[in-house]
C-alpha atoms as a PDB file:
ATOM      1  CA  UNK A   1     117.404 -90.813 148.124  1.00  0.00           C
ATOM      2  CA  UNK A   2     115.353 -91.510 144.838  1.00  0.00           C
ATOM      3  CA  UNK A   3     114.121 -88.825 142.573  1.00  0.00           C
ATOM      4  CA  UNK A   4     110.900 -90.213 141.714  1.00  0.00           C
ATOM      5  CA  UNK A   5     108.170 -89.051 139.296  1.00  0.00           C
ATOM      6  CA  UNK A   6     104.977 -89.519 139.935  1.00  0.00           C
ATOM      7  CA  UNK A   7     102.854 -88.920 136.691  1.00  0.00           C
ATOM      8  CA  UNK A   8      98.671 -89.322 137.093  1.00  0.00           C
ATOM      9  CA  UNK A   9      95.435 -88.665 134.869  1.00  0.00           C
ATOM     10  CA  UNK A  10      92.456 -88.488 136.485  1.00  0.00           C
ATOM     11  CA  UNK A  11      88.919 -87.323 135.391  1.00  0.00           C
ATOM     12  CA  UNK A  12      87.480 -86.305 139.453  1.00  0.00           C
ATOM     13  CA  UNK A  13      90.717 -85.760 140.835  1.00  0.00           C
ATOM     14  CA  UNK A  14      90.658 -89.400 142.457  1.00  0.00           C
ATOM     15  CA  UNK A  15      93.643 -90.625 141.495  1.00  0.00           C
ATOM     16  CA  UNK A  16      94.974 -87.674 142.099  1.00  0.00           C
ATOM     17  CA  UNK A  17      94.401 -88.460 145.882  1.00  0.00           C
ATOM     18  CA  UNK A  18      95.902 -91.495 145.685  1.00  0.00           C
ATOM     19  CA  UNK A  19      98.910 -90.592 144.229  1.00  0.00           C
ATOM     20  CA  UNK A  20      99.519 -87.825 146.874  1.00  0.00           C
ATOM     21  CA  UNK A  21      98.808 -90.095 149.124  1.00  0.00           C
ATOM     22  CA  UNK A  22     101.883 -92.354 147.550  1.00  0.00           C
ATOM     23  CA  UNK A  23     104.095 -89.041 147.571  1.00  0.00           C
ATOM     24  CA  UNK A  24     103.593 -89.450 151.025  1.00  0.00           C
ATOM     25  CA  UNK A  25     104.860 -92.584 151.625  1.00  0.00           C
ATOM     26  CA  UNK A  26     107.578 -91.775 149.515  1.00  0.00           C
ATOM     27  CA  UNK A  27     108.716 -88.606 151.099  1.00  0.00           C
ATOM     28  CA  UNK A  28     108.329 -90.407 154.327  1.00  0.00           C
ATOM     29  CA  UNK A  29     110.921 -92.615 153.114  1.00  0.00           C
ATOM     30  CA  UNK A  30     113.414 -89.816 152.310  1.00  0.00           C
ATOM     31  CA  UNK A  31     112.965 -89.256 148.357  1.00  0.00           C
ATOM     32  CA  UNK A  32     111.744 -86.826 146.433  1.00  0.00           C
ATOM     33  CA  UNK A  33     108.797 -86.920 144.311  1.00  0.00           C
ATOM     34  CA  UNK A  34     107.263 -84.988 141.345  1.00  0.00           C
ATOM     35  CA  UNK A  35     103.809 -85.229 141.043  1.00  0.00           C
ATOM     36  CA  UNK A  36     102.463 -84.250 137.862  1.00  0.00           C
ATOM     37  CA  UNK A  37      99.627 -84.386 135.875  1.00  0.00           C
ATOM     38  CA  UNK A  38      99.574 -86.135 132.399  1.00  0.00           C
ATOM     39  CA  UNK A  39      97.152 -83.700 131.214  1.00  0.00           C
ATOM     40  CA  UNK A  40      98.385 -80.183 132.519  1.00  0.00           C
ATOM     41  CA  UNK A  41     101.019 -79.762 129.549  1.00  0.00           C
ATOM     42  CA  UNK A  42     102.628 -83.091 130.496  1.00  0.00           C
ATOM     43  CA  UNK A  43     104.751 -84.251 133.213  1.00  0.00           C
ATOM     44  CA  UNK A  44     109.037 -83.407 132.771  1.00  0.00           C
ATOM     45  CA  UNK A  45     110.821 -86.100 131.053  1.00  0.00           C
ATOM     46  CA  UNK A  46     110.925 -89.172 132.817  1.00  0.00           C
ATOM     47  CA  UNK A  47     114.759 -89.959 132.069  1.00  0.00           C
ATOM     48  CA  UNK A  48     115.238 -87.139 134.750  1.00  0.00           C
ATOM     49  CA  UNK A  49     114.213 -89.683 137.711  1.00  0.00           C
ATOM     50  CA  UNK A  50     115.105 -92.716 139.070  1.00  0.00           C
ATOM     51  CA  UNK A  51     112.170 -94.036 139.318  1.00  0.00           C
ATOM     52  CA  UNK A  52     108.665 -93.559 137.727  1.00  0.00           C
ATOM     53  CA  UNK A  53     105.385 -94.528 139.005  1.00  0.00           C
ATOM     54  CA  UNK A  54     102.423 -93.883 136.537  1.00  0.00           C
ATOM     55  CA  UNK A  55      98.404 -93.535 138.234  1.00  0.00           C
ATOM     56  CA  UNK A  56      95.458 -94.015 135.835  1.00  0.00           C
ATOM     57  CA  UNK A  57      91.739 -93.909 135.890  1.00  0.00           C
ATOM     58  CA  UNK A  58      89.284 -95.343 134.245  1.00  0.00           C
ATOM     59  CA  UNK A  59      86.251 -93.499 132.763  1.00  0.00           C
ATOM     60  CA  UNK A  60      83.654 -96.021 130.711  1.00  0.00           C
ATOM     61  CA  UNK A  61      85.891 -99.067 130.404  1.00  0.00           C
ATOM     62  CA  UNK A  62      89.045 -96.582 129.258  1.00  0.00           C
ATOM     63  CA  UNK A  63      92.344 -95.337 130.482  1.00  0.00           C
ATOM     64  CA  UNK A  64      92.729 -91.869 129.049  1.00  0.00           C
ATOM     65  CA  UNK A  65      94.542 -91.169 125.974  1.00  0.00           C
ATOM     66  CA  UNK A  66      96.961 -89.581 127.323  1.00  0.00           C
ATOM     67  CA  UNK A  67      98.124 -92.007 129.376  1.00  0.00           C
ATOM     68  CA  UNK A  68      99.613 -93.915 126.288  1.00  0.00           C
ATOM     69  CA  UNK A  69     100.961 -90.793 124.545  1.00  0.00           C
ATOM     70  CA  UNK A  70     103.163 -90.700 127.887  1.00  0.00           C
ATOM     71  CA  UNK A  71     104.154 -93.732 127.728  1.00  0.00           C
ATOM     72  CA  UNK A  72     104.739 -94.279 123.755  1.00  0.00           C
ATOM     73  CA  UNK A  73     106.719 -90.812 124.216  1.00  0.00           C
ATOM     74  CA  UNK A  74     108.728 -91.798 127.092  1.00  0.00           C
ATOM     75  CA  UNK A  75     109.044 -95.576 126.879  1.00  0.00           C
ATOM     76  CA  UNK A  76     112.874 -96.037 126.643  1.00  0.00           C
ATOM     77  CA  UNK A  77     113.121 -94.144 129.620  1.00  0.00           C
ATOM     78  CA  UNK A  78     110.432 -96.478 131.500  1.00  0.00           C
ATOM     79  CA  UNK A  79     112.303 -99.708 130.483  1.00  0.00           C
ATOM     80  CA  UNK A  80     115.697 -98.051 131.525  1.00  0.00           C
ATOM     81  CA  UNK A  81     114.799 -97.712 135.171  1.00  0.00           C
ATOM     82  CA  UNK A  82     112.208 -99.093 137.794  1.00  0.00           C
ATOM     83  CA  UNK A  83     108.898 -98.185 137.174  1.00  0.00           C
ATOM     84  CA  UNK A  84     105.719 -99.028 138.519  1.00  0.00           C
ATOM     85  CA  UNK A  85     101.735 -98.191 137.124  1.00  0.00           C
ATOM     86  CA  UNK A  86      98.744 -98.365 138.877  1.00  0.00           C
ATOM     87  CA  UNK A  87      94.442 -98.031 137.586  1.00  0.00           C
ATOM     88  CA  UNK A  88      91.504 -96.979 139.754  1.00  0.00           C
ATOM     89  CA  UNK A  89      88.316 -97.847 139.051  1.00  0.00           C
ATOM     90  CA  UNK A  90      85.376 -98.955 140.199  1.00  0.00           C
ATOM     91  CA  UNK A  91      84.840-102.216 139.156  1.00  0.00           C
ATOM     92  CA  UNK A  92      87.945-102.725 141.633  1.00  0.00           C
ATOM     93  CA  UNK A  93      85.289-102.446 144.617  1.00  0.00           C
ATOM     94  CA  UNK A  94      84.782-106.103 143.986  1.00  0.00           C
ATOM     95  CA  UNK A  95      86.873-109.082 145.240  1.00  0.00           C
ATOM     96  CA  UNK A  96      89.368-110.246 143.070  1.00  0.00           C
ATOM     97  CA  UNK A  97      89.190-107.381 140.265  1.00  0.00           C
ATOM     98  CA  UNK A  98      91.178-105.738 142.773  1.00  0.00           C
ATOM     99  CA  UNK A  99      94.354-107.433 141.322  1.00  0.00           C
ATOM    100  CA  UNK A 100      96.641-107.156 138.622  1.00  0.00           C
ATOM    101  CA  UNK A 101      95.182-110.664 137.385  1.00  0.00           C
ATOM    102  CA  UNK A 102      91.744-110.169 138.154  1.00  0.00           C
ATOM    103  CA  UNK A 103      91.413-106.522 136.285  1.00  0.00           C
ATOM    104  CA  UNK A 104      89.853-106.343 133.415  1.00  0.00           C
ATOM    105  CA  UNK A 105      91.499-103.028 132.497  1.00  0.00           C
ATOM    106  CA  UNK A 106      94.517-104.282 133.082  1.00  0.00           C
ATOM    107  CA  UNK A 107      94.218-106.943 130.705  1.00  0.00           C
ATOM    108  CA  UNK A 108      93.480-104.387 128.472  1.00  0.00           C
ATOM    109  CA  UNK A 109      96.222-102.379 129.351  1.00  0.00           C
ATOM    110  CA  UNK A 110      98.497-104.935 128.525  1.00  0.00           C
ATOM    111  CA  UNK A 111      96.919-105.379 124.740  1.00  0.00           C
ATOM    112  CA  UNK A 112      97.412-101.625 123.966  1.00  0.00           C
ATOM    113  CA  UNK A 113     101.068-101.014 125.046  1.00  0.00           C
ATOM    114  CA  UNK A 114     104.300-103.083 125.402  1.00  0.00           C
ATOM    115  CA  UNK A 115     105.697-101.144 128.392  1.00  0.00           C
ATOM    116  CA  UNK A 116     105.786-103.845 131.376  1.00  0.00           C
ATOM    117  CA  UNK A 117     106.237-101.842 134.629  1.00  0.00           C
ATOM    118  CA  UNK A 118     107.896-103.822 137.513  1.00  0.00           C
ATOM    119  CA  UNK A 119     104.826-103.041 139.770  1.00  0.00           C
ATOM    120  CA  UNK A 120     101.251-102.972 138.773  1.00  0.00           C
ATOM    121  CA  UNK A 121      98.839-101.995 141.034  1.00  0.00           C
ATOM    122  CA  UNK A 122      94.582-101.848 141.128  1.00  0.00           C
ATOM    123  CA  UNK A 123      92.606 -99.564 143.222  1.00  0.00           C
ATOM    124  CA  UNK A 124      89.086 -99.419 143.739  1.00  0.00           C
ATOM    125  CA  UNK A 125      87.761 -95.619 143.199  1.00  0.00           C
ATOM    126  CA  UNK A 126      85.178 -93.154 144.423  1.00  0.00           C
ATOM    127  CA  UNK A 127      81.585 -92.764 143.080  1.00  0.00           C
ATOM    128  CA  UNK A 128      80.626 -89.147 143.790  1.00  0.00           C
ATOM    129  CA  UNK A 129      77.360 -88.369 141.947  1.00  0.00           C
ATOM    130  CA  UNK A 130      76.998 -84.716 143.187  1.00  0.00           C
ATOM    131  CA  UNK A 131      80.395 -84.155 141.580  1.00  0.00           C
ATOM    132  CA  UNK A 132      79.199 -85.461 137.664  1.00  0.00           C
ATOM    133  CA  UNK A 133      77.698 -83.204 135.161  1.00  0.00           C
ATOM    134  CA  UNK A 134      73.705 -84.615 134.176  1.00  0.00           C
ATOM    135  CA  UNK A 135      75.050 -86.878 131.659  1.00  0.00           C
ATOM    136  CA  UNK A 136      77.752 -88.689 133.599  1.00  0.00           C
ATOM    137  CA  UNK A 137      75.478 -88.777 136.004  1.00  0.00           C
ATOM    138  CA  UNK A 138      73.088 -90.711 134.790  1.00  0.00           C
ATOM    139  CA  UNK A 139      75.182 -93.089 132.999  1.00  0.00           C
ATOM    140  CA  UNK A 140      77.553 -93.847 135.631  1.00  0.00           C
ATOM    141  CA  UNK A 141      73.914 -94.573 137.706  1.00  0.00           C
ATOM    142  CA  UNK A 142      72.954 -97.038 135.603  1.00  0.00           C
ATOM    143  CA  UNK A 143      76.378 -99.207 135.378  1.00  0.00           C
ATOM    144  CA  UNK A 144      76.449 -99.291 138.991  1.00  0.00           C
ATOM    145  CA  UNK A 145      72.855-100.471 138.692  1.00  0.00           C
ATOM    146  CA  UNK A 146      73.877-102.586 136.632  1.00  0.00           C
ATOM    147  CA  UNK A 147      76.801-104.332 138.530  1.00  0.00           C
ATOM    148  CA  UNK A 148      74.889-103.515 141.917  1.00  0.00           C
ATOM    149  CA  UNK A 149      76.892-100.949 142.960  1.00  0.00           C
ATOM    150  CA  UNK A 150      75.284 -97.299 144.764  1.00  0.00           C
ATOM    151  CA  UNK A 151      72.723 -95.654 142.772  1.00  0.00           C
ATOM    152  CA  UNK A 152      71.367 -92.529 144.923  1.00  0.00           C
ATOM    153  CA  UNK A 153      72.379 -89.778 143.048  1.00  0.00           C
ATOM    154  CA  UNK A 154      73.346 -87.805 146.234  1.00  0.00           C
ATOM    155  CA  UNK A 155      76.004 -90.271 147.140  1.00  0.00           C
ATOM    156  CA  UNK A 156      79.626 -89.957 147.404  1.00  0.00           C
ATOM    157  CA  UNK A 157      81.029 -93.485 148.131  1.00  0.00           C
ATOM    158  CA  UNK A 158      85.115 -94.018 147.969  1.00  0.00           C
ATOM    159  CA  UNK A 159      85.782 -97.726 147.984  1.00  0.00           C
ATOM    160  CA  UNK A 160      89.563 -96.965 148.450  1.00  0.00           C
ATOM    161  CA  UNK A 161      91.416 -99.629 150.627  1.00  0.00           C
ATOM    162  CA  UNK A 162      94.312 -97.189 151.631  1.00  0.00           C
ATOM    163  CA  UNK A 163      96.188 -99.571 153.495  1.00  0.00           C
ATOM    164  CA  UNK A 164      96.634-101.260 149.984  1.00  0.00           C
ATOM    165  CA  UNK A 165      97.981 -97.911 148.605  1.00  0.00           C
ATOM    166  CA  UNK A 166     100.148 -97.304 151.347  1.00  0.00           C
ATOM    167  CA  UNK A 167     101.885-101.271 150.730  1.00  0.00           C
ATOM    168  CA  UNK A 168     101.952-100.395 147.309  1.00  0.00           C
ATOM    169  CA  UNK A 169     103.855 -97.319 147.586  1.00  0.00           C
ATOM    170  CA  UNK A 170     105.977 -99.137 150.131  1.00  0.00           C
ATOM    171  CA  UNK A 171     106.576-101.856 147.342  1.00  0.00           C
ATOM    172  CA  UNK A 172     107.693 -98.586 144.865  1.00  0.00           C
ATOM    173  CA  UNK A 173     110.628 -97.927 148.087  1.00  0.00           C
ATOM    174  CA  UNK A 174     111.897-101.257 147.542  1.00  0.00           C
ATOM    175  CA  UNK A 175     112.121-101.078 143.596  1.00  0.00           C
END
């Protein structure tokens, strides 16, 4: 059995979701997880664990700041043991930028830290326009215009393949 920490930042509680559906998987498989938020005062000390997984979202283009604070804090204890990071975002609806090579923000990713996590993953999101404040709203509207995505501002769409979440935590078990 693995103590594993499972660290997230999300903006709609999305990635949230995903992650407890990975603490599933996990606890399934006899460890025991942490979940913890990046934001909520910060997740325990990763050199506790034997394993860390890291969940991300992306808000206009960006992985929250926090998400590199954690990892700049806590980076020796990443490289020491397995660890594994994962993004969700929308743009991930569409064939091949659900990938580690095919993301965008993971390229990105990759230019603003040096931490190299065994397993990367890329999961497509939810658009849930009843859930955004007026600006948000309208903004996120108009990229999804833009890149032909669901515009009716009563929609909640999750493009979540789970099946790729539940291989991907399966992929953490064998780390």
């Amino acid at each position: 059995m693995a103590r594993i920490l499972l660290a997230y930042s999300t903006v709609d509680g999305h990635t949230r979701s995903i992650c407890e559906r990975v603490q599933g998987v996990l606890e399934d498989a006899g460890h025991a997880v942490t979940l913890a938020s990046l934001s909520a005062g910060g997740p325990p000390d990763a050199g506790g664990f034997d394993k860390v997984v890291i969940g991300a979202s992306i808000r206009y283009g960006k992985h929250r700041p926090e998400v590199f604070t954690f990892i700049r804090q806590q980076q020796a204890a990443l490289e020491r043991r397995p660890s594994a990071f994962f993004t969700v975002n929308a743009v991930a609806r569409k064939p091949g930028k659900d990938t580690p090579e095919g993301s965008p923000y993971i390229r990105s990713f990759r230019k603003l830290t040096t931490w190299r996590p065994a397993l990367v993953g890329v999961f497509a999101g939810r658009i849930d326009y009843r859930r955004y404040g007026f600006v948000d709203r309208h903004v996120i509207r108009l990229i999804m215009w833009l890149t032909h995505g669901p515009t009716d501002p009563r929609a909640c769409v999750e493009f979540t393949d789970w099946a790729s979440v539940d291989a991907f935590a399966r992929r953490v078990v064998e780390l």
